[in-house]
Every structure is written in C-alpha cells, then in structure tokens.
Protein backbone atom coordinates (compact mmCIF):
# COMPACT_ATOMS: atom_id res chain seq x y z
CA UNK A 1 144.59 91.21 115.44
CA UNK A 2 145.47 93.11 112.67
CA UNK A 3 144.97 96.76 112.45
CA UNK A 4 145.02 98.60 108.85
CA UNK A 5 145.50 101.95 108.20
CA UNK A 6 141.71 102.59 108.02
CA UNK A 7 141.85 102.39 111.50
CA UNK A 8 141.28 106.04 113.08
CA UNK A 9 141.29 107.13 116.59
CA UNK A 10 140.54 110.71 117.23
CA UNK A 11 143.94 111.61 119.51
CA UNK A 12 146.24 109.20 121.21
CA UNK A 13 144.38 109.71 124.62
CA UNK A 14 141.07 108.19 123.02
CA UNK A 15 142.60 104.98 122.40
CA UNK A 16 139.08 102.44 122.75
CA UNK A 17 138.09 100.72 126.18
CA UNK A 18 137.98 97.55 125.80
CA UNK A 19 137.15 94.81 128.53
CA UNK A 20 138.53 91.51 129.24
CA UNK A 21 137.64 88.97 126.66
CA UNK A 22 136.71 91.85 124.09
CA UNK A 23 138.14 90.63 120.49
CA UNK A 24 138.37 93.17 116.92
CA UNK A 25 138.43 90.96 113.51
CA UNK A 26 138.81 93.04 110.97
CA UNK A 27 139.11 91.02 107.40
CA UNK A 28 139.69 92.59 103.68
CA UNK A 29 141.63 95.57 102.18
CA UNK A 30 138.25 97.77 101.88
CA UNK A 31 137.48 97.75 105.76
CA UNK A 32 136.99 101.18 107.61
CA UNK A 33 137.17 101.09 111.13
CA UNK A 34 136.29 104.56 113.00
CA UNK A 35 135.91 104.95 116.40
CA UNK A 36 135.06 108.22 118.19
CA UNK A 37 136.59 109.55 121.64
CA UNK A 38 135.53 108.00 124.96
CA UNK A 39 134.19 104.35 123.48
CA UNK A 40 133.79 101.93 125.88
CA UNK A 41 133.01 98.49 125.96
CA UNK A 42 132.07 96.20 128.48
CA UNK A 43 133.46 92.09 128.74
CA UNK A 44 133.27 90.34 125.68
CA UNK A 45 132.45 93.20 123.05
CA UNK A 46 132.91 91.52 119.83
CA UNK A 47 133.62 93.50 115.96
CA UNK A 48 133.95 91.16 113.33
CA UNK A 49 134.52 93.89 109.97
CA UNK A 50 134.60 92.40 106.35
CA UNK A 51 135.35 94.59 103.60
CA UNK A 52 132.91 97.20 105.20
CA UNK A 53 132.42 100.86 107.20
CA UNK A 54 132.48 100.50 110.65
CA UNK A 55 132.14 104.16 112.49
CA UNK A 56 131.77 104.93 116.28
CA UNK A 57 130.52 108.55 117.10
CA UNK A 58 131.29 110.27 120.25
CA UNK A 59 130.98 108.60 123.65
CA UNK A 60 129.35 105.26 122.66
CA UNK A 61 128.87 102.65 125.17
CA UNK A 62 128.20 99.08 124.74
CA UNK A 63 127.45 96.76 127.88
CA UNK A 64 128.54 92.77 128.31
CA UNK A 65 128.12 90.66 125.61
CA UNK A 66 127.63 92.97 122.66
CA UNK A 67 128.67 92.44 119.04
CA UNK A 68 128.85 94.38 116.04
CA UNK A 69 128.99 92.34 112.20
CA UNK A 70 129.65 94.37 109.73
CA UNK A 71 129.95 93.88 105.78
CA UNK A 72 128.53 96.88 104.64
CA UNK A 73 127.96 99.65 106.29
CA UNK A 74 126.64 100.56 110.42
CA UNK A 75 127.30 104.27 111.84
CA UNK A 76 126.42 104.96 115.37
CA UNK A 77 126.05 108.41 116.63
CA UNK A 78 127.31 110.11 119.38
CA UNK A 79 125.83 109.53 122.95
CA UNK A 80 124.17 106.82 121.85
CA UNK A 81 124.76 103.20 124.79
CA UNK A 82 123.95 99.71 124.11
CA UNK A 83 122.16 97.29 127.41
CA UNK A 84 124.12 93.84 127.64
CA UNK A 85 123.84 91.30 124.71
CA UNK A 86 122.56 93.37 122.05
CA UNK A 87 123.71 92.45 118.43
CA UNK A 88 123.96 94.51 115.14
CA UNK A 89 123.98 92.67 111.67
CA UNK A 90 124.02 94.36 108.47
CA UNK A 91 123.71 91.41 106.45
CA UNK A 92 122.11 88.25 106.10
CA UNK A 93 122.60 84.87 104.25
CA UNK A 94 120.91 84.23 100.76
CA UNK A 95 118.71 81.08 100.65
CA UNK A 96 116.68 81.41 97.78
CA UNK A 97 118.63 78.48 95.64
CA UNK A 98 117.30 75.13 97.51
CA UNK A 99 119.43 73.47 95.62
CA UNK A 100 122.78 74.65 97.82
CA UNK A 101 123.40 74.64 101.28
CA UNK A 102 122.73 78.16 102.91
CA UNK A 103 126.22 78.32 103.72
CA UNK A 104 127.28 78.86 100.30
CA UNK A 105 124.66 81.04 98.59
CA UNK A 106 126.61 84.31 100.51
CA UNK A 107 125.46 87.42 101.69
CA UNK A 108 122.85 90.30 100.94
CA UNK A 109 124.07 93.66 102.35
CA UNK A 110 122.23 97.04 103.65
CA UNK A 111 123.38 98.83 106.04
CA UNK A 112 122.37 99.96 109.88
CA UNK A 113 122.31 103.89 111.15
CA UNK A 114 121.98 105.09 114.64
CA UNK A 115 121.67 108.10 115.59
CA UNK A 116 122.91 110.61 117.94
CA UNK A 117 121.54 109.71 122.08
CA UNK A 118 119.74 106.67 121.25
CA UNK A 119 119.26 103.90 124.27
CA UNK A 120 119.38 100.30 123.51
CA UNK A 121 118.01 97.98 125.68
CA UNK A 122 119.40 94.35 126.45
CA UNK A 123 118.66 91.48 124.42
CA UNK A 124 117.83 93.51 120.80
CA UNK A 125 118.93 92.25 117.75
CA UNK A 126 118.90 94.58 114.91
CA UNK A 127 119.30 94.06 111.55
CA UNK A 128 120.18 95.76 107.83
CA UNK A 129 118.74 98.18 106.39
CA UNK A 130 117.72 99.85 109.41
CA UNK A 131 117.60 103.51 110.54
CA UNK A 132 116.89 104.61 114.07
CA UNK A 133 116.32 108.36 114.40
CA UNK A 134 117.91 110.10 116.91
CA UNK A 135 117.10 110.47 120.70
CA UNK A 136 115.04 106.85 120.15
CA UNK A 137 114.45 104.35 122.53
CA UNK A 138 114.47 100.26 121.63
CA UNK A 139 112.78 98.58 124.44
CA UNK A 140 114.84 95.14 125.42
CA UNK A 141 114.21 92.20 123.89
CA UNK A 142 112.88 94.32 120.49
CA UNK A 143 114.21 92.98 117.20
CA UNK A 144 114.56 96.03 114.92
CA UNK A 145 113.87 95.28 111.57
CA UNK A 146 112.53 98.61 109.92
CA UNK A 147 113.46 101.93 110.04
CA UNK A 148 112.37 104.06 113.89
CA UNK A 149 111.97 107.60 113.54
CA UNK A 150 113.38 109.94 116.13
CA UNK A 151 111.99 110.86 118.95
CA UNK A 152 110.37 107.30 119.47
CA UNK A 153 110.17 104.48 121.75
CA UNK A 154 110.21 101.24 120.40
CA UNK A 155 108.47 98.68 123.01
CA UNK A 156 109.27 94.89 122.93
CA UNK A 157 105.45 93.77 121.72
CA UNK A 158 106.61 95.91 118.16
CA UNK A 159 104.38 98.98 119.11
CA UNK A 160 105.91 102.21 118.07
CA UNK A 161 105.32 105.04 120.27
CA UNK A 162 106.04 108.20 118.13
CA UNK A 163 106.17 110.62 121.40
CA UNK A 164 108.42 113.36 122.88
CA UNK A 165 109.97 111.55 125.90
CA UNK A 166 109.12 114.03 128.21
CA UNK A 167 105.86 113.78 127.11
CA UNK A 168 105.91 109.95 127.26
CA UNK A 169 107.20 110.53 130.93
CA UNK A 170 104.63 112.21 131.59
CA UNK A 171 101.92 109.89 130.35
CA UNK A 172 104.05 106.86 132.65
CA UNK A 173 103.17 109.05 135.86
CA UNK A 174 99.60 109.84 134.80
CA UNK A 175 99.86 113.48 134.00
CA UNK A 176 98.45 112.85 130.93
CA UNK A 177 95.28 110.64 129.72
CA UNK A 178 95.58 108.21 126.73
C-alpha cells in the first residue's frame, strides 16, 4: 500500500484499527484520505480511493465485511458505526452508449454524507448522491438511494419514519397509539 501525503491521522496514538484481512487502495495524485481518532474496523474492511475525498469523523466503527469506494467524495461523521457487510459507493458505471461494453463507458460521480451518530445496519448498500442526516437510523438490508433527514429511521420495506427516537421507542413499547 501506498500512503500519500494526503493521508492525515489526528496524533500518532490514533493510528486506524484495522483487522486481519483489512486492505487500503488508494490510487491517483488528487486522493484525500482523513481519518478521525479511535476508527476501528472489523476483518476484512476494504477502502479502495481514486482521485477522491475520503474523511472519517470521530470514533467511527465499521463491522466485518465492510467497504468503502470512493471517487468523489463520502464524509462520515463522528459517532456514527456500520453492522457487518455494509457497502458505500459514490459512483456508478455509465451505460447509456449500447454500442460499448459497460466496462468502458466510465463513471458518473456524486458524493455520500453521513452524519454525526448515525447507525447502520448489516447488509445496506448505499449509494451517491446521498445524505443521511444526523442521529438516523438505516434498518439492515435498506439500500439508500436518496437523501434521509435526521432524526429518522429508515426501515428495510423503504418506509421513512421521520420520528424522534425516543419517541419511536416509545411507540415500539405501546406508550403511544399510531
């Protein structure tokens, strides 16, 4: 692996946790790779970085089989952990030529934002162009394809549930009527 001067750790002591079979490609003079203190990352955490801006807040935490593709742009905020196998990808392949293979038609870029304590559950994809507002919720198995406001839970059928948690807690005991 080669690491670039864009590469920023906050102090020595907040070097990234990275399991076994974890890998960082980072490809292209442009790329920005930022990580946060305490980031941690379970086994095989992948970063592939291409000429984008790659930035970790504060005490991000990614479970088993995670990975992050970046060409553009993806900021994650602080507080803010990641259930096993979810994927981020802020770009996608162009295909409207049918006469050449997908393969060489390239890329269209947005970019993906987090926000600060958001909770990702296992098995979401999410892709560009996509904001999730802060102290959000993406129910497993969700992919995330439009912007979430904060404050919400996202469930896996696409249903957005534009709540307080506490009051959404609330509603899962039966404290409150629908």
């Amino acid at each position: 692996m080669k690491y670039k001067k864009y590469l920023h750790l906050s102090n020595s002591k907040d070097i990234p946790q990275l399991h076994k079979y974890s890998e960082i490609v980072i490809e292209g003079e442009k790329s920005q790779l930022c990580f946060g203190s305490r980031f941690y990352a379970r086994n095989n955490f992948s970063i592939r970085l291409a000429n984008g801006m790659l930035k970790f807040g504060n005490n991000v935490f990614f479970n088993n089989q995670c990975s992050v593709n970046c060409l553009s742009r993806i900021e994650i905020g602080n507080d803010t952990m990641f259930g096993e196998n979810v994927k981020l990808y802020d770009h996608n392949h162009n295909y409207a030529d049918d006469s050449i293979p997908f393969c060489a038609q390239g890329w269209n870029v947005g970019e993906i934002i987090i926000g600060e304590n958001c909770w990702v559950g296992s098995n979401v994809v999410i892709l560009k162009n996509v904001h999730i507002g802060k102290n959000s919720i993406i129910g497993a198995g969700c992919v995330v394809f439009k912007d979430v406001p904060p404050d919400s839970i996202l469930l896996s059928n696409g249903k957005l549930l534009p709540r307080k948690r506490s009051e959404m807690n609330k509603r899962i005991l039966g404290e409150i009527e629908e």
